[in-house]
C-alpha atoms as a PDB file:
ATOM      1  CA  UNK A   1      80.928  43.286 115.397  1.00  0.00           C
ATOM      2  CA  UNK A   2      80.163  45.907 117.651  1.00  0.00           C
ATOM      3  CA  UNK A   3      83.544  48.066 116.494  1.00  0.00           C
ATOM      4  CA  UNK A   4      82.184  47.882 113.245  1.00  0.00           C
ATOM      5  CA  UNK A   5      78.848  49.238 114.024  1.00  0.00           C
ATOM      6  CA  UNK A   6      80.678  51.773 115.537  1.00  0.00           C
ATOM      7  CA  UNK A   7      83.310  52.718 112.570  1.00  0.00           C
ATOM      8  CA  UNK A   8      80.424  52.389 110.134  1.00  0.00           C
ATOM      9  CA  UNK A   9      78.269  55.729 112.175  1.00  0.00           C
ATOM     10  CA  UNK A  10      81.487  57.662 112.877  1.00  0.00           C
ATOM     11  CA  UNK A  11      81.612  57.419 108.998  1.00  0.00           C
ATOM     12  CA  UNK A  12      78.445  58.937 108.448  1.00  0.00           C
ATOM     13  CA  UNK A  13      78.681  61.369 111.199  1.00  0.00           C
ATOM     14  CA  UNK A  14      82.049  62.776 109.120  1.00  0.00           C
ATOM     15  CA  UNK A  15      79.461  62.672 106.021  1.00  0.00           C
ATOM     16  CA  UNK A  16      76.925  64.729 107.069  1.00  0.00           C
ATOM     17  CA  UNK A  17      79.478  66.620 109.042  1.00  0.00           C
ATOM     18  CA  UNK A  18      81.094  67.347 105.325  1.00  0.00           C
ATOM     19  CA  UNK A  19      77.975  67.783 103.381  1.00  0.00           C
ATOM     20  CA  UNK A  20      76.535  70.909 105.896  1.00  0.00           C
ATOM     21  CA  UNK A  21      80.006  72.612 105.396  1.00  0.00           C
ATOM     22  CA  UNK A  22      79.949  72.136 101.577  1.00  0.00           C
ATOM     23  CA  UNK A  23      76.662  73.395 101.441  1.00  0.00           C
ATOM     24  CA  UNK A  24      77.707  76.790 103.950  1.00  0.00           C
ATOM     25  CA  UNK A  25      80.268  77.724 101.450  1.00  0.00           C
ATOM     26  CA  UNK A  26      77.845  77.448  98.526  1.00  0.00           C
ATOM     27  CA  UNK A  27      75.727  79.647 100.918  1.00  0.00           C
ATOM     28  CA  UNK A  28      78.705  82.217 101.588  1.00  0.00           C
ATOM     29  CA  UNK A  29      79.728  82.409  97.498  1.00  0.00           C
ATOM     30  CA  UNK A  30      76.187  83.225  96.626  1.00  0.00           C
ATOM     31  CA  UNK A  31      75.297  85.647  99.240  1.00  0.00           C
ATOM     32  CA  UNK A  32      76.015  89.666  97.663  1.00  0.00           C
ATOM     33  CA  UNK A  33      78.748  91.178  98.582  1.00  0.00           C
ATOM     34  CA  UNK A  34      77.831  94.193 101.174  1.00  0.00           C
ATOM     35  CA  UNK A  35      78.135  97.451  98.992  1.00  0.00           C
ATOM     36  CA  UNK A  36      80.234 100.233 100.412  1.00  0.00           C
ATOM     37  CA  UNK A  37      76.760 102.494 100.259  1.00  0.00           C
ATOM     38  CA  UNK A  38      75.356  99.811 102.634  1.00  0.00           C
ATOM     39  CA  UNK A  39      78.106  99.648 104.743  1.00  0.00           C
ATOM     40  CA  UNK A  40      78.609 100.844 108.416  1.00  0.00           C
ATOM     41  CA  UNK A  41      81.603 103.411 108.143  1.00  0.00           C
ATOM     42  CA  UNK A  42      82.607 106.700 109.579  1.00  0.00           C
ATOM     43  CA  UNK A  43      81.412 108.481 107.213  1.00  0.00           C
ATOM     44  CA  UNK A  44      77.712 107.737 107.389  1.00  0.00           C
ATOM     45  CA  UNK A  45      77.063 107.495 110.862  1.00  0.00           C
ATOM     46  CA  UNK A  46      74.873 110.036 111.885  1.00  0.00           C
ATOM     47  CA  UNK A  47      77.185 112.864 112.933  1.00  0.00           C
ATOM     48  CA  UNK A  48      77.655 113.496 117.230  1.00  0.00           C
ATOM     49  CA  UNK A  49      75.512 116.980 117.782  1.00  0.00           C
ATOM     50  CA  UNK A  50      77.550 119.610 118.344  1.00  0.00           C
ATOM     51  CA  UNK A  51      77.392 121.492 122.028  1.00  0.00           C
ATOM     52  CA  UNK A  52      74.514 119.077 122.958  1.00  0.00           C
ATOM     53  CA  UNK A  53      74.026 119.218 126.770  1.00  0.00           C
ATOM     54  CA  UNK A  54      70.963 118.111 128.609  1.00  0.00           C
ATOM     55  CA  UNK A  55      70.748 122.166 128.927  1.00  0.00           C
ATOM     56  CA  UNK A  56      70.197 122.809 125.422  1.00  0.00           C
ATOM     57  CA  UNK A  57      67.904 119.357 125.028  1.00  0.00           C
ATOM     58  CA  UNK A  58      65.259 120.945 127.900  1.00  0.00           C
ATOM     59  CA  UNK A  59      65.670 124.132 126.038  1.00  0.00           C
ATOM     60  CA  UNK A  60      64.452 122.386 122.419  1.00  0.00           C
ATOM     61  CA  UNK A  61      61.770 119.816 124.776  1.00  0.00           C
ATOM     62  CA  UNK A  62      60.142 123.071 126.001  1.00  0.00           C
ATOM     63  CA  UNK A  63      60.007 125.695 123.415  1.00  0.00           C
ATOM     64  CA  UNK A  64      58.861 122.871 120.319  1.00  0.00           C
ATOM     65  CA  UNK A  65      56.668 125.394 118.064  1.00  0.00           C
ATOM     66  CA  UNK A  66      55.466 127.110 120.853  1.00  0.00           C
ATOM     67  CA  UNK A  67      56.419 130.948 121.474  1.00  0.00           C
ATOM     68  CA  UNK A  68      59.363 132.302 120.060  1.00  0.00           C
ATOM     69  CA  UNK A  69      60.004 135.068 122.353  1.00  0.00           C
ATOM     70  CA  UNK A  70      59.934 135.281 126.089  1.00  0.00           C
ATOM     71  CA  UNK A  71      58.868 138.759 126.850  1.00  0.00           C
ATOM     72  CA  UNK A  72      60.160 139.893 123.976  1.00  0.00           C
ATOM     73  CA  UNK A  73      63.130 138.172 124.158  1.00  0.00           C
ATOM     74  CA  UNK A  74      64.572 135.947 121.223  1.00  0.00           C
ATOM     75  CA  UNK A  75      64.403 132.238 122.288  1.00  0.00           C
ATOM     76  CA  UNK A  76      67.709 130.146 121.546  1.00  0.00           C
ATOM     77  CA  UNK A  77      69.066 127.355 122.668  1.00  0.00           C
ATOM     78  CA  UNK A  78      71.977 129.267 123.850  1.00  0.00           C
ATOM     79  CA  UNK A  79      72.519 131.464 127.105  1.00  0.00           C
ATOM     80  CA  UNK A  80      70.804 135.070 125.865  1.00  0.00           C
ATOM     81  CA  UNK A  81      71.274 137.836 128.143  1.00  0.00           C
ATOM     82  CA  UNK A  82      68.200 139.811 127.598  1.00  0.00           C
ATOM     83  CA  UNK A  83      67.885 143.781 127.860  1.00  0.00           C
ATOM     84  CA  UNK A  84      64.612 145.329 128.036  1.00  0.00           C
ATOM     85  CA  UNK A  85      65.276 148.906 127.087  1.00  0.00           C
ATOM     86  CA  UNK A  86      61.374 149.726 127.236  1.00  0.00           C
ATOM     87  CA  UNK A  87      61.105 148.378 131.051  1.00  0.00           C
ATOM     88  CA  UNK A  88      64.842 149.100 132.175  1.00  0.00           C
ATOM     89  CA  UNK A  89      65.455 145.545 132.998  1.00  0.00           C
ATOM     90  CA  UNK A  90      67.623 142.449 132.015  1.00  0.00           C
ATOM     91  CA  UNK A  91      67.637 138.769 132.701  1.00  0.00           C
ATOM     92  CA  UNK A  92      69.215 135.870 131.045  1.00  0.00           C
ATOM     93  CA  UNK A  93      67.631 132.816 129.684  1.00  0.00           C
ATOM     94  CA  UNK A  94      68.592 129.551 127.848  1.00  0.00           C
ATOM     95  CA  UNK A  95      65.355 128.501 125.288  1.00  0.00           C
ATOM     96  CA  UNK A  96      62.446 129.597 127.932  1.00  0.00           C
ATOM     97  CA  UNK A  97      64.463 128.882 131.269  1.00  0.00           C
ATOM     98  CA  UNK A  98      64.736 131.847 133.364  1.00  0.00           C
ATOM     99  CA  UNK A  99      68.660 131.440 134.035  1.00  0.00           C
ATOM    100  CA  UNK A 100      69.198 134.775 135.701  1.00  0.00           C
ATOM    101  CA  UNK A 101      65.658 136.651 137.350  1.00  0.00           C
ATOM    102  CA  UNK A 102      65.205 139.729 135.848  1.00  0.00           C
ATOM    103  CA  UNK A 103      66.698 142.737 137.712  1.00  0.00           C
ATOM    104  CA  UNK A 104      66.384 146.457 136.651  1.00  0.00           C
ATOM    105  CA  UNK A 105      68.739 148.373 134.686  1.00  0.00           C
ATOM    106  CA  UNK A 106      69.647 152.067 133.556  1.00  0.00           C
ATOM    107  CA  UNK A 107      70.545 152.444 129.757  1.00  0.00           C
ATOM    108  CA  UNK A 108      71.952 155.086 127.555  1.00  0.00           C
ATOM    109  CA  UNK A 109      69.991 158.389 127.711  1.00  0.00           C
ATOM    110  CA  UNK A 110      69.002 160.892 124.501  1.00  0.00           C
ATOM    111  CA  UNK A 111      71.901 161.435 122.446  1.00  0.00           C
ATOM    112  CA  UNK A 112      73.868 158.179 123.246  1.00  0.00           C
ATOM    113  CA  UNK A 113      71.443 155.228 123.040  1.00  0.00           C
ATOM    114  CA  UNK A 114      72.328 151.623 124.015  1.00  0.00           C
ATOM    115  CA  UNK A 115      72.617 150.118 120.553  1.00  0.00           C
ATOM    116  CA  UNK A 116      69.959 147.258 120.000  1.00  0.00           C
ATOM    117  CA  UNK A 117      70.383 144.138 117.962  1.00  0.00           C
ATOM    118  CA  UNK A 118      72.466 140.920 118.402  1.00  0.00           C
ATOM    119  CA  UNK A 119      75.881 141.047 120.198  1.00  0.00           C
ATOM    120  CA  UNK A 120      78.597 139.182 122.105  1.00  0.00           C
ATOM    121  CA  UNK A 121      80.473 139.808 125.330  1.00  0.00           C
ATOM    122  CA  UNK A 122      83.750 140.327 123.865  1.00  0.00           C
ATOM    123  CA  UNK A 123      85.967 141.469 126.220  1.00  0.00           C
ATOM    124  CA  UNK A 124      85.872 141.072 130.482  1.00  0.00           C
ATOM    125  CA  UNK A 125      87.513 143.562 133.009  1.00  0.00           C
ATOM    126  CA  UNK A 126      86.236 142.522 136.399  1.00  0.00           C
ATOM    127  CA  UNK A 127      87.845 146.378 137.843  1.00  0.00           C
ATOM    128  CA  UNK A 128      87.162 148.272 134.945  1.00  0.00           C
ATOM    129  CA  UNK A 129      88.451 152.397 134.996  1.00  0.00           C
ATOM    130  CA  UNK A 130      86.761 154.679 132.348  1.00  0.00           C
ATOM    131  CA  UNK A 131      89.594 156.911 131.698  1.00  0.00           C
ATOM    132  CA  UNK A 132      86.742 159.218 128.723  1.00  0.00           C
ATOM    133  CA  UNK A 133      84.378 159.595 131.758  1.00  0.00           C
ATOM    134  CA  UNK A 134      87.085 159.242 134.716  1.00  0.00           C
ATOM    135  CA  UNK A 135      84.565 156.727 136.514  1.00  0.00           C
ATOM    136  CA  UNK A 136      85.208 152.848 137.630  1.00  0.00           C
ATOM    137  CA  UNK A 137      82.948 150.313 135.997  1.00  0.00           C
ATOM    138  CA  UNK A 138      83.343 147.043 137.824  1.00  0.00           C
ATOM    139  CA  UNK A 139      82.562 143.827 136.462  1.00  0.00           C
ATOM    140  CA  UNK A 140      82.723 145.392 133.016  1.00  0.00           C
ATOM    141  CA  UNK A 141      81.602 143.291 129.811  1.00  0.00           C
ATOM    142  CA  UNK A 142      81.616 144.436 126.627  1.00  0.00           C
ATOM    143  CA  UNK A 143      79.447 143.470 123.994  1.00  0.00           C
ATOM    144  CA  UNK A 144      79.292 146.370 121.337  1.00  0.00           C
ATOM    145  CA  UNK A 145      82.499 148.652 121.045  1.00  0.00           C
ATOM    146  CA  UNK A 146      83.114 151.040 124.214  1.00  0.00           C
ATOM    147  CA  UNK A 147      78.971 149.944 125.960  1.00  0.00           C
ATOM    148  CA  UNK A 148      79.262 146.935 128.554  1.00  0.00           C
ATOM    149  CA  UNK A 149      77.144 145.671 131.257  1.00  0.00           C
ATOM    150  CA  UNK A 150      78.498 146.907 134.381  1.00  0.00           C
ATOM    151  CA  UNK A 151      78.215 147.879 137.756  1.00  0.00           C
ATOM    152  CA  UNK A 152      77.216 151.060 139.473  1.00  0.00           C
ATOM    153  CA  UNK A 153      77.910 152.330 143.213  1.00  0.00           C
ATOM    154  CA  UNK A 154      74.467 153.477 143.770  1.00  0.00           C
ATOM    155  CA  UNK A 155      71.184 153.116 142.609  1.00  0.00           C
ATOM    156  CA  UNK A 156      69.780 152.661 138.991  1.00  0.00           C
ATOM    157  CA  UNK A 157      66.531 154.366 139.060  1.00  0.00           C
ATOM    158  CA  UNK A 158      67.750 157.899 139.117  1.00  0.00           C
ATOM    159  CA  UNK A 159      69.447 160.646 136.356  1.00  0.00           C
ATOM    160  CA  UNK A 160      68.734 160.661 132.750  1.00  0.00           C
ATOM    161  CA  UNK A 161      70.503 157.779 131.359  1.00  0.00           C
ATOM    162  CA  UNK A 162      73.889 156.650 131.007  1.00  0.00           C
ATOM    163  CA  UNK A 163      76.499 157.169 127.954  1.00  0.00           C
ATOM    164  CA  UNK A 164      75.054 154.047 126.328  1.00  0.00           C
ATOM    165  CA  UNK A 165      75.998 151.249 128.777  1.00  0.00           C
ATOM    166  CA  UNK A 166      73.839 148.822 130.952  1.00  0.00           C
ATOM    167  CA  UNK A 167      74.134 149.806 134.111  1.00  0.00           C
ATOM    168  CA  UNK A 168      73.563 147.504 136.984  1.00  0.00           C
ATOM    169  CA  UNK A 169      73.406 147.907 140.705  1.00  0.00           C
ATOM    170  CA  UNK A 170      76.874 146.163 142.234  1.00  0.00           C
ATOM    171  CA  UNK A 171      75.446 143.429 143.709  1.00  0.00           C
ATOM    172  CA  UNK A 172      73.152 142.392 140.292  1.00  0.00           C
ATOM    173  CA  UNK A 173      76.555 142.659 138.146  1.00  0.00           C
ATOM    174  CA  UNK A 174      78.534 141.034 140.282  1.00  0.00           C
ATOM    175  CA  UNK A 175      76.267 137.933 140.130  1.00  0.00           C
ATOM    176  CA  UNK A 176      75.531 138.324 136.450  1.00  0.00           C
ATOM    177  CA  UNK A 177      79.554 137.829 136.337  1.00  0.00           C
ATOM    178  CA  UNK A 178      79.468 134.144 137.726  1.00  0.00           C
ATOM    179  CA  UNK A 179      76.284 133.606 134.993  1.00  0.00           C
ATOM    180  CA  UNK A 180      77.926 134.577 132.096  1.00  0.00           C
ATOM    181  CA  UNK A 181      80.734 134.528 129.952  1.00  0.00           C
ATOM    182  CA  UNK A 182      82.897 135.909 127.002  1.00  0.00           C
ATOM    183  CA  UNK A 183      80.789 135.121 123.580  1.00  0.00           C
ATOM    184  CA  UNK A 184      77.456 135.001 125.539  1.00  0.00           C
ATOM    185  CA  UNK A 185      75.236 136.104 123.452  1.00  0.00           C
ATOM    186  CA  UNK A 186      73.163 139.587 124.462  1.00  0.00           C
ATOM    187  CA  UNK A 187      70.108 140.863 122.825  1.00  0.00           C
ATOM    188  CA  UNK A 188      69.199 144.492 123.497  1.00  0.00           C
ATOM    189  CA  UNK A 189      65.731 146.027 122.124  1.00  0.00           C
ATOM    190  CA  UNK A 190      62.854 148.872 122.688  1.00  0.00           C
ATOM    191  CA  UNK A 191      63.612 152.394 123.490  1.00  0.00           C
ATOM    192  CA  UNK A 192      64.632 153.898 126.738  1.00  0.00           C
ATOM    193  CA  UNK A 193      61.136 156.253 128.231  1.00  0.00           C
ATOM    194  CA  UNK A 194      61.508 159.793 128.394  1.00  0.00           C
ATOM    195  CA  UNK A 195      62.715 160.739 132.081  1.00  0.00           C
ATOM    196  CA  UNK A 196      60.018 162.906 133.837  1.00  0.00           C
ATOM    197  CA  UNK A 197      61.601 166.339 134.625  1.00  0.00           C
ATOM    198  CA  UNK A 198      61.636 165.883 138.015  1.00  0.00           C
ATOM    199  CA  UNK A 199      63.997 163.052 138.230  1.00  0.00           C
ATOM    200  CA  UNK A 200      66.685 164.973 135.835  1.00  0.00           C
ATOM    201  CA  UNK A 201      69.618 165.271 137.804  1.00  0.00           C
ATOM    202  CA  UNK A 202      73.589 165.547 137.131  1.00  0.00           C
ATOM    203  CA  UNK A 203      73.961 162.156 137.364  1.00  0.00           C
ATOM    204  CA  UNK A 204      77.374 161.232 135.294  1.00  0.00           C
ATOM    205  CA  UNK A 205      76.575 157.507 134.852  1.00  0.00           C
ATOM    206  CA  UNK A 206      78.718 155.720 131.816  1.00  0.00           C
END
């Protein structure tokens, strides 16, 4: 008797058992089939960002649509070495970080003017020789044809200018070196003041 109770609900166990899976594949044959559009491919996921680095996030996080310029200087995303050619000074930046404090330089006098505009350090030659002026120019970096950043033995803040480069005491070029890079970006604008006709000297600065 009791074997027979028992066959008879294994039976409808096995019933219901087949019923639910009848029922899921009615379910399954029904449901849409996913659309390539809707589907999760390669080809729409949203793209990786290109050079993203928590530098160039707190560079976006702080500038926002606030001030485009720091002291005149073009804000990017990217490392910017700044010249000042109205204060004789450069610094370097990444959005409105101060990357590199500003430190004072001497640019091209009358008659051969560090060009202004956008550029790129193209070229490095840590112990530069200037065989048109006969004059070393350590830690050299070009940006704009024969003009680099470079250093000086000596002070900045005396002669008329230089032949169009940035000149930069030793020490300051030597640690804009370790800063920078070839294809940093450099921004040069402004005019370099008159010298006052006492400080005129013979300095041959390139």
């Amino acid at each position: 008797m009791r074997s027979q109770q028992c066959s008879r609900r294994l039976s409808g166990v096995r019933g219901r058992l087949l019923g639910m899976s009848v029922l899921a594949g009615l379910l399954i044959t029904a449901a849409p089939a996913m659309s390539p559009a809707h589907a999760v491919t390669a080809s729409n996921r949203l793209p990786a960002l290109k050079g993203a680095s928590p530098e160039s996030a707190h560079a976006w996080s702080t500038v926002g649509s606030k001030a485009k310029t720091v002291r005149g200087c073009p804000v990017r995303t990217y490392r910017v070495v700044c010249v000042d050619l109205n204060h004789q000074v450069l610094w370097v930046q990444t959005g409105r970080r101060i990357v590199f404090d500003d430190v004072p330089v001497r640019t091209g006098r009358v008659g051969n003017a560090t060009r202004t505009g956008w550029f790129r350090v193209y070229r490095r030659d840590i112990d530069h020789w200037s065989k048109e002026y006969k004059s070393p120019m350590p830690y050299s970096q070009f940006f704009s044809g024969g003009q680099a950043l470079h250093g000086v033995y000596g002070g900045v803040d005396d002669g008329p200018g230089s032949h169009g480069c940035v000149n930069l005491v030793y020490d300051d070029a030597q640690a804009l070196w370790r800063v920078i890079g070839k294809g940093t970006a450099v921004y040069t604008w402004g005019h370099k003041p008159k010298p006052q006709p006492e400080s005129e000297s013979e300095s041959e600065d390139y």
